[in-house]
N, C-alpha and C. Protein backbone atom coordinates (compact mmCIF):
# COMPACT_ATOMS: atom_id res chain seq x y z
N UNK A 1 -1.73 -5.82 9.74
CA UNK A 1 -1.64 -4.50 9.16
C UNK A 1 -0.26 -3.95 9.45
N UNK A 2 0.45 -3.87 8.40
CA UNK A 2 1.69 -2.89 8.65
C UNK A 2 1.64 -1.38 7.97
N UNK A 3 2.05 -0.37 8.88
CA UNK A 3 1.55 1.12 8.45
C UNK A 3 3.71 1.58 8.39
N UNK A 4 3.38 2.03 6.57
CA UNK A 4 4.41 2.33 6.38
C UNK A 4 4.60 4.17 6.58
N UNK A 5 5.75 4.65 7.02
CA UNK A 5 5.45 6.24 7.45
C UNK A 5 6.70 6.14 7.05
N UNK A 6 6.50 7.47 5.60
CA UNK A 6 7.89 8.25 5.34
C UNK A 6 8.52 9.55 6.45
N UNK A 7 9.68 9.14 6.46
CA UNK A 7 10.04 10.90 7.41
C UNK A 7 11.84 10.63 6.53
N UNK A 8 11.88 11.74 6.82
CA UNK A 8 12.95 12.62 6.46
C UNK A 8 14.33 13.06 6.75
N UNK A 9 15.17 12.72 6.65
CA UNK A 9 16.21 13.73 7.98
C UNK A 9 16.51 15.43 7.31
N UNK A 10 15.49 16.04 5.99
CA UNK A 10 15.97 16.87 5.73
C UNK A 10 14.31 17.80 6.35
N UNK A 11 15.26 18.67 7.26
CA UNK A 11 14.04 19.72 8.06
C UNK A 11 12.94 20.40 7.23
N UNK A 12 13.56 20.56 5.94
CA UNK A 12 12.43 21.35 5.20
C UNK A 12 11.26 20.33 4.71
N UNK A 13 11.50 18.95 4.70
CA UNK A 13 10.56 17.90 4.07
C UNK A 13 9.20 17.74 4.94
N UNK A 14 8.20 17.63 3.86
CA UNK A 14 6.99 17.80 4.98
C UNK A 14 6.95 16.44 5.55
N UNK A 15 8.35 15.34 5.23
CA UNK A 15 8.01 13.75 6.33
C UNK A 15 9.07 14.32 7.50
N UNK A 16 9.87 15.69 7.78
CA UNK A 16 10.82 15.29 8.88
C UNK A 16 10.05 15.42 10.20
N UNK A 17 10.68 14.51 11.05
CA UNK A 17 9.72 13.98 12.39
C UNK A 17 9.31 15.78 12.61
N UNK A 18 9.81 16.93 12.78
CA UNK A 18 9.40 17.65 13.25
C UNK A 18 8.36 18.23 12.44
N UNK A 19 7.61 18.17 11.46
CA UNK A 19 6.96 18.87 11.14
C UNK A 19 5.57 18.22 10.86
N UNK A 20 4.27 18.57 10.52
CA UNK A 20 3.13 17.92 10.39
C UNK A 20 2.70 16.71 9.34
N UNK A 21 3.50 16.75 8.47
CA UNK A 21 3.27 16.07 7.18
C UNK A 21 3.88 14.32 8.19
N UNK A 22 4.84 14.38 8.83
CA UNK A 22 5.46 13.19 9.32
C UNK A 22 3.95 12.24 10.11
N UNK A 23 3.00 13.35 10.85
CA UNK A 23 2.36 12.64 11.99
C UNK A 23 1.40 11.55 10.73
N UNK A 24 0.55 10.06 11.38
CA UNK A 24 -0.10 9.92 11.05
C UNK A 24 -1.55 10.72 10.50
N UNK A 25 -2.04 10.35 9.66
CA UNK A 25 -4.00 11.13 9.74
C UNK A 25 -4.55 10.13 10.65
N UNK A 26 -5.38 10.85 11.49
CA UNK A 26 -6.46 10.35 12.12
C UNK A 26 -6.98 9.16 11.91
N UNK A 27 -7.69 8.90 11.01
CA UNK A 27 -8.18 7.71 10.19
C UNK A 27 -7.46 6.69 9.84
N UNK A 28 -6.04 6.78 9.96
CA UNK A 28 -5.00 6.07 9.79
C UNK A 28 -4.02 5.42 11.07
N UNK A 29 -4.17 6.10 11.87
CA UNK A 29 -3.49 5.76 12.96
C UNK A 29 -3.38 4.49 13.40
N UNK A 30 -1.98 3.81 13.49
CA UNK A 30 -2.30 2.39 13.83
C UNK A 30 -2.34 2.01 15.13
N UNK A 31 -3.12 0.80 15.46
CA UNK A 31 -3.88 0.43 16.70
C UNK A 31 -2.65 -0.12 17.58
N UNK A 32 -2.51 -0.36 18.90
CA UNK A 32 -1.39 -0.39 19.27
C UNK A 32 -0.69 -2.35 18.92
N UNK A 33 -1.15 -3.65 18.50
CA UNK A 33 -0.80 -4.03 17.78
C UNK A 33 -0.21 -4.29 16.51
N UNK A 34 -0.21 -3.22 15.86
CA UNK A 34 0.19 -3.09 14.40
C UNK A 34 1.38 -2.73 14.02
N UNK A 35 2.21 -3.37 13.00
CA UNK A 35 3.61 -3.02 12.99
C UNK A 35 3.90 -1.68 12.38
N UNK A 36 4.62 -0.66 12.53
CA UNK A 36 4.88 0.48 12.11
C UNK A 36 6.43 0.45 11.17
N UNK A 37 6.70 0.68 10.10
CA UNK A 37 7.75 0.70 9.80
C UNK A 37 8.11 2.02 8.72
N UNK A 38 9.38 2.22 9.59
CA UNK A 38 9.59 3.65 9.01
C UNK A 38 10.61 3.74 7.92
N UNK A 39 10.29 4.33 6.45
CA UNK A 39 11.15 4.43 5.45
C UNK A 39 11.68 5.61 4.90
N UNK A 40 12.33 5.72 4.44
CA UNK A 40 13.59 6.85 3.95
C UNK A 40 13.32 7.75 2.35
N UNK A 41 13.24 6.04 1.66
CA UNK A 41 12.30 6.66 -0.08
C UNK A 41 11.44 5.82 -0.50
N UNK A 42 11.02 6.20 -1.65
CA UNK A 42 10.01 6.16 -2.36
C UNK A 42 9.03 4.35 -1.74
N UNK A 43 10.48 3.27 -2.27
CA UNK A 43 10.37 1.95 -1.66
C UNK A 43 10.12 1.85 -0.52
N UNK A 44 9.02 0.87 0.15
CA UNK A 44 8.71 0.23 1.27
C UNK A 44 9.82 -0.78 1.65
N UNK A 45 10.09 -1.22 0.78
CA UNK A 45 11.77 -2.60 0.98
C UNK A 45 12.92 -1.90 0.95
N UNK A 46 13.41 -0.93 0.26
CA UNK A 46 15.02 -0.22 0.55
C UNK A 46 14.74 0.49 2.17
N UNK A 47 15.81 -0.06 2.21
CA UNK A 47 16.33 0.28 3.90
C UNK A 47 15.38 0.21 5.01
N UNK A 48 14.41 -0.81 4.85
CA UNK A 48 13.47 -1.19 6.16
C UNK A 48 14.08 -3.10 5.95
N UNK A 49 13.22 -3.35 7.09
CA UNK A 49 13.29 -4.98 7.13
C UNK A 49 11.88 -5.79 6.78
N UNK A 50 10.95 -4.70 6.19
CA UNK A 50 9.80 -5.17 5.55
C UNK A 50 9.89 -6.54 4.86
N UNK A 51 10.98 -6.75 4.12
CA UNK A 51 10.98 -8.18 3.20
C UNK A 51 11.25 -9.40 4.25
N UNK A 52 11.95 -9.22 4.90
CA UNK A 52 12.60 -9.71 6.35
C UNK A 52 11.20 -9.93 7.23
N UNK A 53 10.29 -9.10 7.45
CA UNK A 53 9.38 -9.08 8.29
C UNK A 53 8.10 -10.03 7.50
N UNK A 54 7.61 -9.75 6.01
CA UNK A 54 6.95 -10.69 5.75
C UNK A 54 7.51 -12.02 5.45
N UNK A 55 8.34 -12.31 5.45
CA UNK A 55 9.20 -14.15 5.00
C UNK A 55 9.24 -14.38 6.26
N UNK A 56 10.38 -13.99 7.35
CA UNK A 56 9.74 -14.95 8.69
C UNK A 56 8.66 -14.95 9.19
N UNK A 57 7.32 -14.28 8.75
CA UNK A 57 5.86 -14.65 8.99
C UNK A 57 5.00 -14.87 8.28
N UNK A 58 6.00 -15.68 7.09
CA UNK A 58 5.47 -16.94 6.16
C UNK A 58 4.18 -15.98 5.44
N UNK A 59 4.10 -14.74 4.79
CA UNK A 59 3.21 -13.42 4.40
C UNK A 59 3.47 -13.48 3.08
N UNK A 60 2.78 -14.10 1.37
CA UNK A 60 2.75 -14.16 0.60
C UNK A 60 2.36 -13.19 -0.07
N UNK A 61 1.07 -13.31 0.64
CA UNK A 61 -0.24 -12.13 -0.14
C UNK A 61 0.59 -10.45 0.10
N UNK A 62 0.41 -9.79 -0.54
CA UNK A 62 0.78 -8.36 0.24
C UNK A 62 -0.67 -7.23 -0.39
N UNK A 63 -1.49 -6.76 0.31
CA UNK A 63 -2.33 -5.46 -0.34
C UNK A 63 -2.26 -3.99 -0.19
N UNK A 64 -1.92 -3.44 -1.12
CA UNK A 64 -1.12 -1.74 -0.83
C UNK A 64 -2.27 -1.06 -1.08
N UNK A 65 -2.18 -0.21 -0.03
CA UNK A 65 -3.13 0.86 -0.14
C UNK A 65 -2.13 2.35 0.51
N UNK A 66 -2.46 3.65 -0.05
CA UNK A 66 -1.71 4.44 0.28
C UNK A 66 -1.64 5.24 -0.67
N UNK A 67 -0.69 6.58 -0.16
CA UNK A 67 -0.31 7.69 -0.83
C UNK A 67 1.29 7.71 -1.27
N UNK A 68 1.49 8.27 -2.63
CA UNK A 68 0.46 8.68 -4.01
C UNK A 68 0.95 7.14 -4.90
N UNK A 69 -0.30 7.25 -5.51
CA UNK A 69 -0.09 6.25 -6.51
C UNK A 69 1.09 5.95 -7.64
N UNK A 70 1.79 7.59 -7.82
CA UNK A 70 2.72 7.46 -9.08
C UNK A 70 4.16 7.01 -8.03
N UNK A 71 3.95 7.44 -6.55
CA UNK A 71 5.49 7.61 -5.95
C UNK A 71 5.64 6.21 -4.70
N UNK A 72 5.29 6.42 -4.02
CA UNK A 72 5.67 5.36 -3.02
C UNK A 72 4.72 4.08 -3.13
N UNK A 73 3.27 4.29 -4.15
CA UNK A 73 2.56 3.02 -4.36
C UNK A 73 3.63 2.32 -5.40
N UNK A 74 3.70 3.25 -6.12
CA UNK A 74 4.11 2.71 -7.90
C UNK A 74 5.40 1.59 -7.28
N UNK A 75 5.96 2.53 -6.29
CA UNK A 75 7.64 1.72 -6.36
C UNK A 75 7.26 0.36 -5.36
N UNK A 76 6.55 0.75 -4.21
CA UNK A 76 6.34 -0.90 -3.45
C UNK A 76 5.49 -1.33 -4.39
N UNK A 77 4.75 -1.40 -4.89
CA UNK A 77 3.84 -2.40 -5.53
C UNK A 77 5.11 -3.08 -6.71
N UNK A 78 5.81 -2.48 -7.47
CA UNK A 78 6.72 -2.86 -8.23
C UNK A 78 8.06 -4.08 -7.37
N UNK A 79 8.34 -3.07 -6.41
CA UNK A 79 9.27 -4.16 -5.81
C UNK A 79 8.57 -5.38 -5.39
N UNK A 80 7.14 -5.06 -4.56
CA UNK A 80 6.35 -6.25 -4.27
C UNK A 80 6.64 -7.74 -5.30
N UNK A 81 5.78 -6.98 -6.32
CA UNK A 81 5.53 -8.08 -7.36
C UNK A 81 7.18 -9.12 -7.87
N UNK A 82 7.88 -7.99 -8.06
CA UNK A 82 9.90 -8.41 -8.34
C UNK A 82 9.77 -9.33 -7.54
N UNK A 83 9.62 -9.19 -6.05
CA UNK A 83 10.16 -10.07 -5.02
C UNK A 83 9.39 -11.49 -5.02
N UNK A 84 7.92 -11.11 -5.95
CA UNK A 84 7.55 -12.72 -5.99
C UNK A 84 6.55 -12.88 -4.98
N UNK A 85 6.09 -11.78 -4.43
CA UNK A 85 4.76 -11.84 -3.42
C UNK A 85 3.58 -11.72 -4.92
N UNK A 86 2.48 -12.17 -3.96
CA UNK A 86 0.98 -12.17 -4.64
C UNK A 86 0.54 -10.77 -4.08
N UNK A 87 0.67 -9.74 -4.95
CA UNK A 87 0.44 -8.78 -4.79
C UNK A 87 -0.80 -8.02 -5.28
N UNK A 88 -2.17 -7.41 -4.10
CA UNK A 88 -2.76 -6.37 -4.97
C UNK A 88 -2.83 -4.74 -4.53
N UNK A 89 -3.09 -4.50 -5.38
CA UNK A 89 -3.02 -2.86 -5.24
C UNK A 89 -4.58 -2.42 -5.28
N UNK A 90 -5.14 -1.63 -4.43
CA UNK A 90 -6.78 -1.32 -4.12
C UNK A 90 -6.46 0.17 -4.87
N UNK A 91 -7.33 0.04 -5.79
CA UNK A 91 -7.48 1.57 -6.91
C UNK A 91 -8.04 2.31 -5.79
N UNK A 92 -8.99 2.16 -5.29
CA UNK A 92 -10.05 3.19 -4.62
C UNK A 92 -9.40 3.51 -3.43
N UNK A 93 -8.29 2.88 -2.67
CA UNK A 93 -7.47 3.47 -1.64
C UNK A 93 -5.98 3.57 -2.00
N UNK A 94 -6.01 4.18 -2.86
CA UNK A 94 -4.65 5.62 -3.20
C UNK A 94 -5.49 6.29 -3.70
N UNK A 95 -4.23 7.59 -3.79
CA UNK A 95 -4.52 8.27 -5.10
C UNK A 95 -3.36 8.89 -5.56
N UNK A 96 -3.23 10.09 -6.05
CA UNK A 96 -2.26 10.85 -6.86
C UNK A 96 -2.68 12.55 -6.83
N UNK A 97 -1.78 13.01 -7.00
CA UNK A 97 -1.68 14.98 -7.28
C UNK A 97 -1.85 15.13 -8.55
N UNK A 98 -1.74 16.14 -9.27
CA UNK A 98 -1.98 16.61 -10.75
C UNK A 98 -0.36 16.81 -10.51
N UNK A 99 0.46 16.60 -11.86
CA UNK A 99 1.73 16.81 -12.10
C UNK A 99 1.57 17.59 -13.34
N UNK A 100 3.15 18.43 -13.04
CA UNK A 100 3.36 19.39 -14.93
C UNK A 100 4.34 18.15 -15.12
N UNK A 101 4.52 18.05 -16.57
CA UNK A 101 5.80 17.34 -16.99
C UNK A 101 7.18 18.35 -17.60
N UNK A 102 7.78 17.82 -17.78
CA UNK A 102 9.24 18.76 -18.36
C UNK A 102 8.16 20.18 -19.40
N UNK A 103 7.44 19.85 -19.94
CA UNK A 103 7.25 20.96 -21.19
C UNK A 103 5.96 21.76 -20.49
N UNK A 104 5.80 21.80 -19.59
CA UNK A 104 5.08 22.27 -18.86
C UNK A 104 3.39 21.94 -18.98
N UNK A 105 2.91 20.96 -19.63
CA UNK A 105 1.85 20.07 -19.75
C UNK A 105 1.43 19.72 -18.16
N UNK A 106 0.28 20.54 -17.91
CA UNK A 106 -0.48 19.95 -16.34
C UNK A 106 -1.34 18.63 -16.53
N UNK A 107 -0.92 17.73 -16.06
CA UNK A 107 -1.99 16.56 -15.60
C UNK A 107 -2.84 16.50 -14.69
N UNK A 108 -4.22 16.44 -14.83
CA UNK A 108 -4.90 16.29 -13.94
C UNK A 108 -4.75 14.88 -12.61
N UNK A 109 -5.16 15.08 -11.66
CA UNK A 109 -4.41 13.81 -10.49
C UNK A 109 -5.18 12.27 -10.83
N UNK A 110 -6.57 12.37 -11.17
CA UNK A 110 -7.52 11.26 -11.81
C UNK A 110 -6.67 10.84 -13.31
N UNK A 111 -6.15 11.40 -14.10
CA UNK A 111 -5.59 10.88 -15.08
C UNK A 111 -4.31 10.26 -14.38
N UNK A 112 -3.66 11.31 -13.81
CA UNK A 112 -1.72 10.47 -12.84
C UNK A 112 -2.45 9.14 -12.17
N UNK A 113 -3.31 9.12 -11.59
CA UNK A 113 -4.14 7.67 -10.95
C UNK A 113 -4.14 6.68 -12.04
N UNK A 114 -4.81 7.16 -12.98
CA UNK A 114 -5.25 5.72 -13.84
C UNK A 114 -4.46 5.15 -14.49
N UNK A 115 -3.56 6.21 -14.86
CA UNK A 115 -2.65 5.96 -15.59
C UNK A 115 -1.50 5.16 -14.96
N UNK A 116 -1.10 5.69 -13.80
CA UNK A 116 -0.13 4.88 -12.79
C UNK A 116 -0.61 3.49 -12.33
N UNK A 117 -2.20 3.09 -12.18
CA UNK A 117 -2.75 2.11 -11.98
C UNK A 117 -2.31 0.92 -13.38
N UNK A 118 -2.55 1.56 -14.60
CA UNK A 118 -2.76 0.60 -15.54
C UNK A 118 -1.16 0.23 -15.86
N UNK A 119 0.30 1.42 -15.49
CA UNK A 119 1.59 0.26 -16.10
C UNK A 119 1.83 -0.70 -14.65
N UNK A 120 0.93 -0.75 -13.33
CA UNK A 120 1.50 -1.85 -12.69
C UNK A 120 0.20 -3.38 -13.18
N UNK A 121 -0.59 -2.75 -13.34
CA UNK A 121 -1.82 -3.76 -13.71
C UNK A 121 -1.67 -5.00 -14.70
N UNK A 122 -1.56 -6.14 -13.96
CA UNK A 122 -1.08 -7.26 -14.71
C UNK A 122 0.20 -7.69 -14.63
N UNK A 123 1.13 -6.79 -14.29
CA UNK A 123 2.59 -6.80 -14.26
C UNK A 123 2.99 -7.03 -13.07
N UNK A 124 2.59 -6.14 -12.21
CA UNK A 124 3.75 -6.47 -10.94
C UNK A 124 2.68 -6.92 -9.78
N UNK A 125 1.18 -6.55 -10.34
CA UNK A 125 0.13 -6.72 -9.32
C UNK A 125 -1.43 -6.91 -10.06
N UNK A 126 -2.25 -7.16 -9.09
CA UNK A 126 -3.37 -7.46 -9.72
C UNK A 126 -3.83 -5.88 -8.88
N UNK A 127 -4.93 -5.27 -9.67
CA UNK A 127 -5.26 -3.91 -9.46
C UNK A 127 -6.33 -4.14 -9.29
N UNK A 128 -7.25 -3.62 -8.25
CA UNK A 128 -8.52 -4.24 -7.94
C UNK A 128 -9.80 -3.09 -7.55
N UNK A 129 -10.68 -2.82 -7.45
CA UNK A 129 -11.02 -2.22 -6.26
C UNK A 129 -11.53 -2.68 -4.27
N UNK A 130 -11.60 -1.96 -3.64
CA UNK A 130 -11.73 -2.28 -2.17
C UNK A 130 -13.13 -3.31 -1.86
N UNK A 131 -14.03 -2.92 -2.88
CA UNK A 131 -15.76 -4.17 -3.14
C UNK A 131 -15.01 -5.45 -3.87
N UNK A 132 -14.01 -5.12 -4.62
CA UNK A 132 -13.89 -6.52 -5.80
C UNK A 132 -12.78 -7.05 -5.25
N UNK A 133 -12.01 -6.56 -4.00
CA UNK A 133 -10.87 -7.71 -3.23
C UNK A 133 -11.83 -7.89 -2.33
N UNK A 134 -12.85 -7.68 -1.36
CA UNK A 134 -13.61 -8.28 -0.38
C UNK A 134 -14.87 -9.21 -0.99
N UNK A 135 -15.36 -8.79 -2.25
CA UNK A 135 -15.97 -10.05 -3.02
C UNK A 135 -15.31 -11.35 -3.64
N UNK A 136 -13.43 -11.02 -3.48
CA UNK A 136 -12.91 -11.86 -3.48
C UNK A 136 -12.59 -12.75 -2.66
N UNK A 137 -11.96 -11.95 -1.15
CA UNK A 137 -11.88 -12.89 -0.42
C UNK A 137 -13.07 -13.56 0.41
N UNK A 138 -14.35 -12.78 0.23
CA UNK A 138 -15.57 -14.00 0.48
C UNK A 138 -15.58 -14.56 -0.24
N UNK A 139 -15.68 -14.87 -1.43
CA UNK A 139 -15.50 -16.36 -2.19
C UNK A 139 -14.75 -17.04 -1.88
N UNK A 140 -13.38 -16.97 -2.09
CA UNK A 140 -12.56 -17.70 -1.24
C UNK A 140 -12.59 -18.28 0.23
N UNK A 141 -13.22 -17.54 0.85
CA UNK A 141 -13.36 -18.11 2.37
C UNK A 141 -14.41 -19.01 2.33
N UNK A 142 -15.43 -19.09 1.23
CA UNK A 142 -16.88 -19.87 1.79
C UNK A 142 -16.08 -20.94 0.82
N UNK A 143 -15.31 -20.94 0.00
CA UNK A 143 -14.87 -22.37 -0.95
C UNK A 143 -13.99 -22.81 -0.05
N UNK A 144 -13.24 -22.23 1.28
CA UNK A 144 -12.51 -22.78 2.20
C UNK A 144 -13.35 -23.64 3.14
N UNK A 145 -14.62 -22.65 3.36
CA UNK A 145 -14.94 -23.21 4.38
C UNK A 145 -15.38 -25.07 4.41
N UNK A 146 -15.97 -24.70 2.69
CA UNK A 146 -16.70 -26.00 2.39
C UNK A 146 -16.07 -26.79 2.85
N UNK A 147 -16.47 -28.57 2.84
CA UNK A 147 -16.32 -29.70 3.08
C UNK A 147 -15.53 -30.63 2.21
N UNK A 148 -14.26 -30.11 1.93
CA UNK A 148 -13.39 -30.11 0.62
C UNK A 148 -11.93 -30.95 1.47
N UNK A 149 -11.08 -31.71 0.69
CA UNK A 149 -9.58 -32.25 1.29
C UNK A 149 -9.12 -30.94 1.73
N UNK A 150 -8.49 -30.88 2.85
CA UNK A 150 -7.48 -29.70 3.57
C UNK A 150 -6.38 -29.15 3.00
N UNK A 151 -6.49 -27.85 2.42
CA UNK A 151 -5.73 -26.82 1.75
C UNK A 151 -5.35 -25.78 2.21
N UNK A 152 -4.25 -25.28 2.56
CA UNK A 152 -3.56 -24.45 3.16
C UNK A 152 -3.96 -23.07 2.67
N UNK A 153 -4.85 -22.24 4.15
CA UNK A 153 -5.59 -21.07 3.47
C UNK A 153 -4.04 -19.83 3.72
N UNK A 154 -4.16 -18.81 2.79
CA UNK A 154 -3.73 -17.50 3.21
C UNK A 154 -3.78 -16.31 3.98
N UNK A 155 -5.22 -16.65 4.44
CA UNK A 155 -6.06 -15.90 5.01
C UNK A 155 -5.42 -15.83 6.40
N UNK A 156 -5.43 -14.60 6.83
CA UNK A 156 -5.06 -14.51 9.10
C UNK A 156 -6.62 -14.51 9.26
N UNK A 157 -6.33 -15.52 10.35
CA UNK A 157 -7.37 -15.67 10.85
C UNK A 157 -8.30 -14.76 11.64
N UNK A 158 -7.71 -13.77 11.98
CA UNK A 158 -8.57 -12.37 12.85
C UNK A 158 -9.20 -11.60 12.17
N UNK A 159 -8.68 -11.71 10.68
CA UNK A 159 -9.57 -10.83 9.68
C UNK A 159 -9.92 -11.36 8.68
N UNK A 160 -9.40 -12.48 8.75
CA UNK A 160 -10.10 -13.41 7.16
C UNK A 160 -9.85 -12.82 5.95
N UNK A 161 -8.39 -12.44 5.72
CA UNK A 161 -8.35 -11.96 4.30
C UNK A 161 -6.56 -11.90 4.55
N UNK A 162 -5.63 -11.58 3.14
CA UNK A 162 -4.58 -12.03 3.16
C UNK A 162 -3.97 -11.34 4.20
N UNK A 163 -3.13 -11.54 4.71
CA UNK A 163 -2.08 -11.11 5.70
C UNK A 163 -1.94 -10.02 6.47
N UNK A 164 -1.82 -8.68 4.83
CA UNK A 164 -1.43 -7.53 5.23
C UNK A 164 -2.10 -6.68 4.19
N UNK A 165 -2.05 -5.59 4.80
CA UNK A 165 -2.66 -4.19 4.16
C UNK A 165 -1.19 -3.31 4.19
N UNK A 166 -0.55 -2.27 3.28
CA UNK A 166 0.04 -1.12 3.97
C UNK A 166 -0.57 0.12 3.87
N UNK A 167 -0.57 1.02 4.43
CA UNK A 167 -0.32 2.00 4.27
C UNK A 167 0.86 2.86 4.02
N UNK A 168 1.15 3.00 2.67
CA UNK A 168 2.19 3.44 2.01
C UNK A 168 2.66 4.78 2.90
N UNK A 169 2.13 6.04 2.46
CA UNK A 169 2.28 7.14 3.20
C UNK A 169 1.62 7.87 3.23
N UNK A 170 1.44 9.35 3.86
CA UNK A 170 0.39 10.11 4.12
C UNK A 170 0.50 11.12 4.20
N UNK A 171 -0.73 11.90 3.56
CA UNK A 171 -0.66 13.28 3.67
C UNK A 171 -0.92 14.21 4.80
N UNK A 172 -0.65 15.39 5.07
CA UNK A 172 -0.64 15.96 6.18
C UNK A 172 -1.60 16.71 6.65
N UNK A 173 -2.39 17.02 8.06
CA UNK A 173 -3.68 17.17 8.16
C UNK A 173 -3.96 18.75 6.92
N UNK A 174 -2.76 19.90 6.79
CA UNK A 174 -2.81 20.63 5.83
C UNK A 174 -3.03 20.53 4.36
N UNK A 175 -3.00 19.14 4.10
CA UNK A 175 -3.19 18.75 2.65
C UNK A 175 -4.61 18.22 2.64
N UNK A 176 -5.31 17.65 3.53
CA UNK A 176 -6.51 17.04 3.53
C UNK A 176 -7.74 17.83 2.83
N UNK A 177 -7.39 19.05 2.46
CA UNK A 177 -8.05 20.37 2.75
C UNK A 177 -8.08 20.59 1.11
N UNK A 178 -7.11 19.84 0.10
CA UNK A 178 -6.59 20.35 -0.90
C UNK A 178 -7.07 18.96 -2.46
């Protein structure tokens, strides 16, 4: 599990270390094994060593989960896929805000979701939900397990499923509310 955390160096941003939006949520907090890596924008790969960190630990698979789907999912899942990882994206763990556009047209946040889901879908990632990647990787594990010639699984072995999870970024215990 690598837990990606935006912060800021500009004080007014709700990621700068000093303010609440920076801390993890509760539910998120990573365990004291888990790699933490801290980013600047939108991308999980510009200016971290994330790409660096999954290639020397031989990490193909990548699965994004996180906040928001149009901004820091949209762009790692995009660079993901560029870079040539087997990438999926779990619909049911992101989501998205309601946006206006230039003409002042409000989007509801369930439409910014689906919609942001369907231009990476097929393209840069396989889009899944959180039941239909764990009905995946049990299939896969019991066709591993079988009594078959020896094939090099993807799976880590402590959790039996690909590599990594991220957590893109997060909202602040003041937004939980909203």
């Amino acid at each position: 599990m690598i837990h990606i955390q935006h912060t800021s160096d500009n004080p007014d941003s709700v990621f700068h270390p000093a303010n609440e939006g920076h801390l993890f949520k509760d539910m998120a907090n990573p365990l004291e094994e888990e790699t933490v890596i801290q980013k600047k924008v939108n991308s999980s790969f510009i200016g971290t060593n994330l790409e660096e960190h999954l290639r020397s630990n031989q990490i193909d698979t990548v699965v994004i989960a996180g906040l928001t789907t149009p901004h820091c999912v949209s762009t790692t899942t995009r660079m993901s896929g560029n870079l040539g990882f087997d990438t999926y994206l779990i619909s049911d763990a992101t989501a998205a805000f309601g946006l206006t556009d230039q003409n002042g047209t409000y989007f509801d946040p369930e439409t910014i979701h689906r919609l942001s889901l369907a231009t990476l879908h097929d393209e840069f990632a396989t889009v899944m939900t959180t039941e239909q990647l764990i009905a995946k990787w049990t299939s896969q594990n019991e066709r591993l397990k079988a009594p078959r010639k020896k094939s090099r699984s993807f799976f880590h072995a402590k959790y039996m499923c690909p590599a990594i999870v991220f957590v893109v970024s997060y909202v602040s215990k003041r937004d939980q509310s909203q």
